[in-house]
N, C-alpha and C. Protein backbone atom coordinates (compact mmCIF):
# COMPACT_ATOMS: atom_id res chain seq x y z
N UNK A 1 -5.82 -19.78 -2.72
CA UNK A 1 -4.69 -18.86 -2.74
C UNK A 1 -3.96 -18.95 -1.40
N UNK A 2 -3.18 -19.04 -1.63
CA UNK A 2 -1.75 -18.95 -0.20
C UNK A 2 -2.11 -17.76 0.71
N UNK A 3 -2.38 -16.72 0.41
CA UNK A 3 -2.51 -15.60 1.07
C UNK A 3 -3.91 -14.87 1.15
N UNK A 4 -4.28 -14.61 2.19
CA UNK A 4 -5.65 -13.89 2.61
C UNK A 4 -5.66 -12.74 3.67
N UNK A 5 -7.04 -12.39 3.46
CA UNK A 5 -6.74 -10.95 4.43
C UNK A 5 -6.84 -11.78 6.09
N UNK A 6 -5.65 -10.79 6.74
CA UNK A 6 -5.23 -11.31 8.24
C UNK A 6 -7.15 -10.83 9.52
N UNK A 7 -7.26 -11.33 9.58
CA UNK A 7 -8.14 -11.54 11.06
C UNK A 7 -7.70 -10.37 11.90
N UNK A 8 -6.46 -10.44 12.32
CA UNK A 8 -5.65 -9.48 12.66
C UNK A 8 -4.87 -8.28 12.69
N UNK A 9 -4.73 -7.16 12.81
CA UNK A 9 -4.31 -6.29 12.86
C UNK A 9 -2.63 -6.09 13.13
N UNK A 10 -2.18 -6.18 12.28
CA UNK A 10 -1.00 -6.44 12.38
C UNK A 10 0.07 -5.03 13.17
N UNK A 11 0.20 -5.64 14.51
CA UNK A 11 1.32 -4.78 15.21
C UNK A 11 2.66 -4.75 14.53
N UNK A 12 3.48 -3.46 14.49
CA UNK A 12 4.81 -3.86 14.50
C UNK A 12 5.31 -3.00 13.78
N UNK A 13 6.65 -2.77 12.62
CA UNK A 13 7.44 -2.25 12.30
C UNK A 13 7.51 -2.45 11.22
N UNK A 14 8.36 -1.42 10.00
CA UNK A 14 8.87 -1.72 9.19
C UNK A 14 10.14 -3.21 9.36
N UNK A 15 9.88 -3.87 8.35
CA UNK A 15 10.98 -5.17 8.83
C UNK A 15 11.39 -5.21 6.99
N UNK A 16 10.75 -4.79 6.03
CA UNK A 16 11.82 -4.58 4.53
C UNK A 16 11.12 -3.61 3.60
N UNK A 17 11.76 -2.83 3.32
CA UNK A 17 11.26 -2.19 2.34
C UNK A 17 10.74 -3.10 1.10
N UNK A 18 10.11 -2.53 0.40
CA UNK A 18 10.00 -3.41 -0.89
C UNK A 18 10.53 -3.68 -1.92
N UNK A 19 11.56 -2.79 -2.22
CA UNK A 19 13.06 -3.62 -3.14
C UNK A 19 13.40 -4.36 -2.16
N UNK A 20 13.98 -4.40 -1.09
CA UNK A 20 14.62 -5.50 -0.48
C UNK A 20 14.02 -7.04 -0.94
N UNK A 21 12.67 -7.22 -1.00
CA UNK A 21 12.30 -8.14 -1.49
C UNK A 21 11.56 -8.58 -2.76
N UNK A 22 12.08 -7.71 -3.44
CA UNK A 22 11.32 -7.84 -4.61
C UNK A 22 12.54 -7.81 -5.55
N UNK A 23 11.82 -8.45 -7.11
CA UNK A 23 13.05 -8.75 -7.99
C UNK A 23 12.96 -7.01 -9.03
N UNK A 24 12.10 -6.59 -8.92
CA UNK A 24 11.88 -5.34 -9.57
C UNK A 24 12.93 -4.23 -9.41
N UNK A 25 13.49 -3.57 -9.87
CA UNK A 25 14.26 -2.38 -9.59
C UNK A 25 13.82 -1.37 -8.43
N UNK A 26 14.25 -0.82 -7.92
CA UNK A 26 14.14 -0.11 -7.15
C UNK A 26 13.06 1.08 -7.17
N UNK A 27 13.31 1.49 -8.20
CA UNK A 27 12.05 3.00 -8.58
C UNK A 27 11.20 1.89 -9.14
N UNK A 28 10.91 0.58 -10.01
CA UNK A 28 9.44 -0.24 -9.67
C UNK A 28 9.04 -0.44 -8.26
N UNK A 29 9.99 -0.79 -7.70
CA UNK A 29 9.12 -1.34 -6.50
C UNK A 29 8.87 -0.14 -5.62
N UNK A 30 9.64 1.12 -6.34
CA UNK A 30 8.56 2.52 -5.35
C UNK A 30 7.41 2.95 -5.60
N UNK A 31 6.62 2.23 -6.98
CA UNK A 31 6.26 2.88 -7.10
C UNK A 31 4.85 2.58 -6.70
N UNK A 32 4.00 3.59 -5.86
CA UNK A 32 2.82 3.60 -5.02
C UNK A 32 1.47 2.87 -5.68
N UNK A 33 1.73 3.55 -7.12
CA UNK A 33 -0.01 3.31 -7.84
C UNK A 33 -0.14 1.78 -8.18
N UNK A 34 0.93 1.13 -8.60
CA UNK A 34 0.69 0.10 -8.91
C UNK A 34 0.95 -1.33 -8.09
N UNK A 35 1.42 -0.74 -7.07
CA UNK A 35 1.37 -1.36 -5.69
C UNK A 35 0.10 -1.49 -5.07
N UNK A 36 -0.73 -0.65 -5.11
CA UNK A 36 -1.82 -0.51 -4.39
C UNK A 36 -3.03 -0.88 -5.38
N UNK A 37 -2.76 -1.28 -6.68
CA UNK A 37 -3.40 -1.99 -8.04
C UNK A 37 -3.12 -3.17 -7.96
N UNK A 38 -2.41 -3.67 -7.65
CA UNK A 38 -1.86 -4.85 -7.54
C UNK A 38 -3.06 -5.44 -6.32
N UNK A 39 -2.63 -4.79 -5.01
CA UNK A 39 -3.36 -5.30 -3.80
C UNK A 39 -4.46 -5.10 -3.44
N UNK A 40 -4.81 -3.92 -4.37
CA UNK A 40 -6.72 -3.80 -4.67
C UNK A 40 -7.06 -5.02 -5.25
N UNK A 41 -6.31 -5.39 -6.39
CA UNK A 41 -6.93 -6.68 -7.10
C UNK A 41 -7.21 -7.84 -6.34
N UNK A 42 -6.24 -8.15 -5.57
CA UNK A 42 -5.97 -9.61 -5.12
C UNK A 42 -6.89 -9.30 -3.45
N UNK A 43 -7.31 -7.79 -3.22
CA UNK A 43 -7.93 -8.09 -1.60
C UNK A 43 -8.89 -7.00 -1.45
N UNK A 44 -9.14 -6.52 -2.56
CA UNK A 44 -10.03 -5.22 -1.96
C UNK A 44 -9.64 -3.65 -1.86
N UNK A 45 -10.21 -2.83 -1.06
CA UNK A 45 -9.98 -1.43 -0.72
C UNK A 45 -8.92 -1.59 0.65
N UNK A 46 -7.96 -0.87 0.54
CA UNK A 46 -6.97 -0.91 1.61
C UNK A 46 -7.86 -0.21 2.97
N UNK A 47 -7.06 -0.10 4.01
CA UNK A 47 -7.10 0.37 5.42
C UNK A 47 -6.02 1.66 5.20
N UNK A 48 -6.95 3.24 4.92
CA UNK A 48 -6.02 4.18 5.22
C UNK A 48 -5.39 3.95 6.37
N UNK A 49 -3.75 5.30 6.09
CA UNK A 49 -3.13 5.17 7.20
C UNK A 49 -2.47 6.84 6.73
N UNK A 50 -1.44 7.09 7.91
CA UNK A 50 -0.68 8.15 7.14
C UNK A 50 0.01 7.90 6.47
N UNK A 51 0.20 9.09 5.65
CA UNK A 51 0.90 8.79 4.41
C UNK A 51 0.93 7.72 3.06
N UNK A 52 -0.77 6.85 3.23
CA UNK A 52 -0.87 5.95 2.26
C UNK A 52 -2.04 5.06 2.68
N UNK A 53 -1.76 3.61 2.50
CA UNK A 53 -2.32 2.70 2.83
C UNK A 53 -1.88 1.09 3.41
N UNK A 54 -3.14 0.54 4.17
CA UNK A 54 -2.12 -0.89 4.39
C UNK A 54 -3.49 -1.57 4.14
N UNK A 55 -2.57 -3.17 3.95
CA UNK A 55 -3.44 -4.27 4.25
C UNK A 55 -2.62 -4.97 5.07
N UNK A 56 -3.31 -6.11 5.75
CA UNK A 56 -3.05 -7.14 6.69
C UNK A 56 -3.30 -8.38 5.94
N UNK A 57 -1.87 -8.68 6.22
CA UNK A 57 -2.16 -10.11 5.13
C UNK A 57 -1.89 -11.50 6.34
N UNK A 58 -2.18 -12.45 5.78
CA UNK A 58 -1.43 -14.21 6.76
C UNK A 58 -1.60 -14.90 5.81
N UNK A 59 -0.53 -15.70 5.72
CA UNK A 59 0.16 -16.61 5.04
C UNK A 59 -0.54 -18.17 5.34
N UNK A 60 -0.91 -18.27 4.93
CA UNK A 60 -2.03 -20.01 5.06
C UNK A 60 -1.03 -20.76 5.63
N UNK A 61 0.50 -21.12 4.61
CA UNK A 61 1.35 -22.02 4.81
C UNK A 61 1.60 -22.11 6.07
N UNK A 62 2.28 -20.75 6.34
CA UNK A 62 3.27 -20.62 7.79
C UNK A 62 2.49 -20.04 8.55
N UNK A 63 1.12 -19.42 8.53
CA UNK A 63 0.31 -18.76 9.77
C UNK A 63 0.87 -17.77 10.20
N UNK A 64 1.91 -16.90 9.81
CA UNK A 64 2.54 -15.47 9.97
C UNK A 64 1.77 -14.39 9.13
N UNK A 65 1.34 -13.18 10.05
CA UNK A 65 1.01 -12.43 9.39
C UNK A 65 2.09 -11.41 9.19
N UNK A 66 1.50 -10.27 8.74
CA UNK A 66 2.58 -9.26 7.94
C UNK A 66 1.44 -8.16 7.40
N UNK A 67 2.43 -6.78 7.28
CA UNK A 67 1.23 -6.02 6.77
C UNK A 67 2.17 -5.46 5.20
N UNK A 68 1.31 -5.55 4.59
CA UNK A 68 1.36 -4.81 2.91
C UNK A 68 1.53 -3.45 3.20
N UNK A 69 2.23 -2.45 2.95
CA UNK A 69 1.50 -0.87 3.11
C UNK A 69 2.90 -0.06 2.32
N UNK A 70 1.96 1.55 2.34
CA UNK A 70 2.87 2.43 1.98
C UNK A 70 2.57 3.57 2.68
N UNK A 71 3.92 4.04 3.17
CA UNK A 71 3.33 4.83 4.04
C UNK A 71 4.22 6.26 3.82
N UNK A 72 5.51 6.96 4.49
CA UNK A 72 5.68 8.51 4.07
C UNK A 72 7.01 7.67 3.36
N UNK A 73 7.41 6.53 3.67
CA UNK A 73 9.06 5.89 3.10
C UNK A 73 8.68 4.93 1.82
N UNK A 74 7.43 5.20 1.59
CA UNK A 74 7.27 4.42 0.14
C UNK A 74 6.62 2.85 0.73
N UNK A 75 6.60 2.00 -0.14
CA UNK A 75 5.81 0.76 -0.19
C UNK A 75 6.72 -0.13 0.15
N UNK A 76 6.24 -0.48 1.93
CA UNK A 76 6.79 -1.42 2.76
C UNK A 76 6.64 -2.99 2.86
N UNK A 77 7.07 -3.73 3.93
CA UNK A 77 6.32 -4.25 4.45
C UNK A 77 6.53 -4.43 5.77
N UNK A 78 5.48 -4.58 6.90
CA UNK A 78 5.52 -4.75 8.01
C UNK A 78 5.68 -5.92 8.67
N UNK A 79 5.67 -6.13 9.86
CA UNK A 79 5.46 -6.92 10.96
C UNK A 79 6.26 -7.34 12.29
N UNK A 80 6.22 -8.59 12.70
CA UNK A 80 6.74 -8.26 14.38
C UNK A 80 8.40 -8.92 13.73
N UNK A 81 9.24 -7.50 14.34
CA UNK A 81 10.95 -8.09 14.09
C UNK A 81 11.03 -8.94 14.31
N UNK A 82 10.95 -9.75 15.32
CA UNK A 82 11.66 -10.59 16.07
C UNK A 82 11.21 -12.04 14.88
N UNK A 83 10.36 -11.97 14.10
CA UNK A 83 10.08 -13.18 13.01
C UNK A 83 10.84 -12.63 11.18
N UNK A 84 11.66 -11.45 11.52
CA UNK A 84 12.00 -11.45 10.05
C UNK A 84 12.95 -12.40 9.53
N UNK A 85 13.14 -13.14 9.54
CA UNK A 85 14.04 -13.88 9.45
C UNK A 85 12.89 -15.07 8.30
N UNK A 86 12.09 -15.14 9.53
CA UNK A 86 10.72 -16.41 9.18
C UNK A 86 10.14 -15.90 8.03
N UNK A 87 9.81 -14.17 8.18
CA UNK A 87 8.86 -13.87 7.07
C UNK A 87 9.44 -12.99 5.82
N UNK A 88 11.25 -13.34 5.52
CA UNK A 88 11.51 -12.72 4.26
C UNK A 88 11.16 -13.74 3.22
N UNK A 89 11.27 -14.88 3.29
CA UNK A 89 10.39 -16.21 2.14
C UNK A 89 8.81 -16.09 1.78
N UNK A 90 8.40 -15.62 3.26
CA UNK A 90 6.99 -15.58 3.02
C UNK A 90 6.69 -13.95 1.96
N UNK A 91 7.20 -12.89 2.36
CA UNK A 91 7.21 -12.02 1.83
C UNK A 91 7.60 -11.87 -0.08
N UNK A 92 9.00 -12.94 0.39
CA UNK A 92 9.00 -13.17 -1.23
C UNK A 92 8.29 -13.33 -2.09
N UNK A 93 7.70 -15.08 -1.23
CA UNK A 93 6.84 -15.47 -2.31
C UNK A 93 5.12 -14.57 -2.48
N UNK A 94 4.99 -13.56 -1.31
CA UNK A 94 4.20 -12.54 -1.81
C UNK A 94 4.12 -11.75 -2.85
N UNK A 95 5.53 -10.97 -2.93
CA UNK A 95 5.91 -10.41 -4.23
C UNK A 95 5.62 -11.42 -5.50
N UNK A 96 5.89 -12.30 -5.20
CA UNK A 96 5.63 -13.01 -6.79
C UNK A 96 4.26 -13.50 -7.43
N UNK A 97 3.31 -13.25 -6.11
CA UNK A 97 2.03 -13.34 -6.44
C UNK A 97 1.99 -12.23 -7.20
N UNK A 98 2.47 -10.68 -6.79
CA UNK A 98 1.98 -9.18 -6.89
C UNK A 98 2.59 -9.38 -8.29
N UNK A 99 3.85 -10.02 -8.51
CA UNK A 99 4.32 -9.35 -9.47
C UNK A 99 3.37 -10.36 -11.11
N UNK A 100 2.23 -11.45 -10.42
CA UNK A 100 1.94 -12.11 -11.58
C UNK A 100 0.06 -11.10 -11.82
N UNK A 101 -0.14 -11.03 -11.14
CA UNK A 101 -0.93 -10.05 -10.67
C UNK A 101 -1.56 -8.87 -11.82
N UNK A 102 -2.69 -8.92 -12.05
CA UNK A 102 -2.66 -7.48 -12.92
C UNK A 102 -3.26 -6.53 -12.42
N UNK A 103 -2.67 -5.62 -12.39
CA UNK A 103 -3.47 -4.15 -11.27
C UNK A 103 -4.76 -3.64 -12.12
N UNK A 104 -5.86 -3.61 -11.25
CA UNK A 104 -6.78 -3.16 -11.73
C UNK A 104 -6.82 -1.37 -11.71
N UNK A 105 -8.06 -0.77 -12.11
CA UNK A 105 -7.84 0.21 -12.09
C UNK A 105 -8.43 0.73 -10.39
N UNK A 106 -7.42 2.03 -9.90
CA UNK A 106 -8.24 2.21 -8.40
C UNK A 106 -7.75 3.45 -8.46
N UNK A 107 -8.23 3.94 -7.13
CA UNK A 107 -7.29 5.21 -6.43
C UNK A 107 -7.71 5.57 -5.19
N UNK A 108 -7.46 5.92 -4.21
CA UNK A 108 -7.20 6.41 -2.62
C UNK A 108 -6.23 7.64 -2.76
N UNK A 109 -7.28 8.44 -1.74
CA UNK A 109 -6.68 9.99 -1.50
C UNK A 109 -5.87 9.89 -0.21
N UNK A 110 -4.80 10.27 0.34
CA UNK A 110 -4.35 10.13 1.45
C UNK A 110 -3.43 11.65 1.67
N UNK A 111 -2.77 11.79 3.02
CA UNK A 111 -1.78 12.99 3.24
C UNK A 111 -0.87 12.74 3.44
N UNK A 112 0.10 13.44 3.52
CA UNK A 112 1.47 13.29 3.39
C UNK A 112 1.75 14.41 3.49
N UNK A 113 2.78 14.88 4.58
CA UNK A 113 3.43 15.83 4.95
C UNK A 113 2.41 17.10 4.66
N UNK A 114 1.31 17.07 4.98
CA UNK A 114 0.35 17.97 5.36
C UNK A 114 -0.33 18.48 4.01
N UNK A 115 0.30 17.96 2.97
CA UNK A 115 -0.65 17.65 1.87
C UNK A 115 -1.59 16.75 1.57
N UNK A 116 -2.32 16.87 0.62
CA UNK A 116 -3.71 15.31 0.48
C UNK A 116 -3.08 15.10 -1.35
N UNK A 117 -2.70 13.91 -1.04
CA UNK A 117 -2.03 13.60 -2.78
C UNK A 117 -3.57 12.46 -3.28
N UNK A 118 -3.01 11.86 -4.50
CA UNK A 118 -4.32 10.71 -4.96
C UNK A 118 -3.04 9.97 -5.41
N UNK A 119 -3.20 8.26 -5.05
CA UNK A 119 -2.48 7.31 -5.73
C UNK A 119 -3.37 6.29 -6.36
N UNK A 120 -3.42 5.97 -7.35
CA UNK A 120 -4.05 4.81 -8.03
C UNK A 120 -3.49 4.12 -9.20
N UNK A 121 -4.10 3.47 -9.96
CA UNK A 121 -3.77 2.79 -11.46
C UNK A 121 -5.43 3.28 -12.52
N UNK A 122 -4.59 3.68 -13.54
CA UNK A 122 -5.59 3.66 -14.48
C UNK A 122 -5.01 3.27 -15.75
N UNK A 123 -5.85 2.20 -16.61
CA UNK A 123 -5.60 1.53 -17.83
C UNK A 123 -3.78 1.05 -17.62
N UNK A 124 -3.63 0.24 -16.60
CA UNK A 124 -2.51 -0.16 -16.34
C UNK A 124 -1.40 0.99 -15.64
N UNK A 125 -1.51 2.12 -15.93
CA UNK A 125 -0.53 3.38 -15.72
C UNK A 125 -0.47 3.77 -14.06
N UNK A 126 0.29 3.97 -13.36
CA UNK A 126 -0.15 4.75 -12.50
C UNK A 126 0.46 6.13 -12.23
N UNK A 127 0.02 6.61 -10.55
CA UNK A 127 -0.28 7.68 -10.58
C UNK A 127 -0.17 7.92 -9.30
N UNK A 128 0.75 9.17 -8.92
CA UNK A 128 0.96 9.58 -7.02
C UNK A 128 0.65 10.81 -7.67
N UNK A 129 -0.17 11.80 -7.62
CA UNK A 129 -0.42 13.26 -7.73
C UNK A 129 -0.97 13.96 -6.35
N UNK A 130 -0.31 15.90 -6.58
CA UNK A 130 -1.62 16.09 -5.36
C UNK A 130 -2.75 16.29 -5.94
N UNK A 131 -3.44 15.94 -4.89
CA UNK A 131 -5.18 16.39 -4.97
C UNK A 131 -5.30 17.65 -5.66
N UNK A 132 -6.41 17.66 -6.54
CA UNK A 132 -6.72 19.19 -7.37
C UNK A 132 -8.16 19.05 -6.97
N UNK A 133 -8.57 20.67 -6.49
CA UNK A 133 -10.25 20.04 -5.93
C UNK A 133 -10.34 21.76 -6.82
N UNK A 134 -11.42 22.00 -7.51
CA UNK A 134 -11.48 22.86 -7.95
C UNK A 134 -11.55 24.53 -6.88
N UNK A 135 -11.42 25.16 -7.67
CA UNK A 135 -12.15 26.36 -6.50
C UNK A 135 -13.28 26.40 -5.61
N UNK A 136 -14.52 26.62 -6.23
CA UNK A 136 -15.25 26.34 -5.61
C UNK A 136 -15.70 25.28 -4.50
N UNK A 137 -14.59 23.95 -4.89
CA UNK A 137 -14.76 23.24 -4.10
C UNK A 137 -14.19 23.84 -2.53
N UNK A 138 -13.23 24.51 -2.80
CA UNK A 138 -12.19 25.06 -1.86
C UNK A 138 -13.02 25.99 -1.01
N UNK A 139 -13.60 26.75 -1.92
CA UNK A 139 -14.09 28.05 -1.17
C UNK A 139 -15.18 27.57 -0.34
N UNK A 140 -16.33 26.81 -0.65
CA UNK A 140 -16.68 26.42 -0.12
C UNK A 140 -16.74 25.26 1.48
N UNK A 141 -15.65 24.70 1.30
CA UNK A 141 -14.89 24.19 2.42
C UNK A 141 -14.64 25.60 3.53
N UNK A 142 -13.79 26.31 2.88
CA UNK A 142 -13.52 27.16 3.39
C UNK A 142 -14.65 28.33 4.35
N UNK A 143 -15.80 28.54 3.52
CA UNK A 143 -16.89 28.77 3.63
C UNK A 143 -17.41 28.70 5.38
N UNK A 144 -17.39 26.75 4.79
CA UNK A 144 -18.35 26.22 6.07
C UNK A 144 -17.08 26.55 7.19
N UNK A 145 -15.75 26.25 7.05
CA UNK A 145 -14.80 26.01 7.90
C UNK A 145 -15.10 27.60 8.73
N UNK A 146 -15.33 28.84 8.23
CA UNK A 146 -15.47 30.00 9.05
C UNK A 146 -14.37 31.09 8.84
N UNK A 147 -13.55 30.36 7.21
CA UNK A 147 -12.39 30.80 6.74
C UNK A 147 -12.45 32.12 6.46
């Protein structure tokens, strides 16, 4: 496969959203669960972050890395500006791996704006909800917390 998980920790910035490079519509390519189904499949359990998740990817061909992620602006991609130029092809032809790709089923709890939501895929569908933890689960948190 062209693409593997990066060695590296990828410094840097938003450099395209993910419509920008993707052939999908705009609300597809926002959308979290099956983004992160997609990149569960092809690499594993992501690297929380705020507001979501990332992976660290490098490109075999060109030896540029880049990071996969979604974070409070929806499902990005990262890496160092000063190479976007180099890595909107590479990014492309990322998307077209994702988009041949079949998302397995997953999910990761993360926060966002001081909430804890769940994003995953199940039986192809996905899914950005907040967290529902029952009562008891609560009270008990609450409990130990000294609430």
């Amino acid at each position: 496969m062209r693409f593997e998980p990066s060695t590296v920790q990828v410094p840097g910035f938003k450099v395209f959203g993910r419509a920008e490079v993707s052939r999908l519509g705009s609300s597809r390519a926002m959308d979290r669960g099956v983004f992160l189904a997609r990149l569960w499949a092809l690499f594993g359990p992501p690297v929380p972050r705020d507001g979501g998740f990332t992976y660290f990817i490098r490109d075999r061909v060109t030896g540029l890395d880049f990071t996969a992620y979604a974070g409070p602006s929806g499902p990005c991609y990262g890496g160092d500006m000063r190479q976007q130029r180099l890595l909107r092809p590479v990014i492309e032809a990322f998307e077209r791996l994702l988009e041949a790709t079949t998302p397995v089923d997953c999910a990761i709890t993360y926060e966002l704006d001081g909430a804890r939501r769940v994003t995953g895929c199940t039986a192809g569908r996905s899914f950005d909800v907040p967290e529902r933890r029952n009562r008891s689960e609560i009270r008990d948190e609450r409990r130990r917390a000294g609430v």
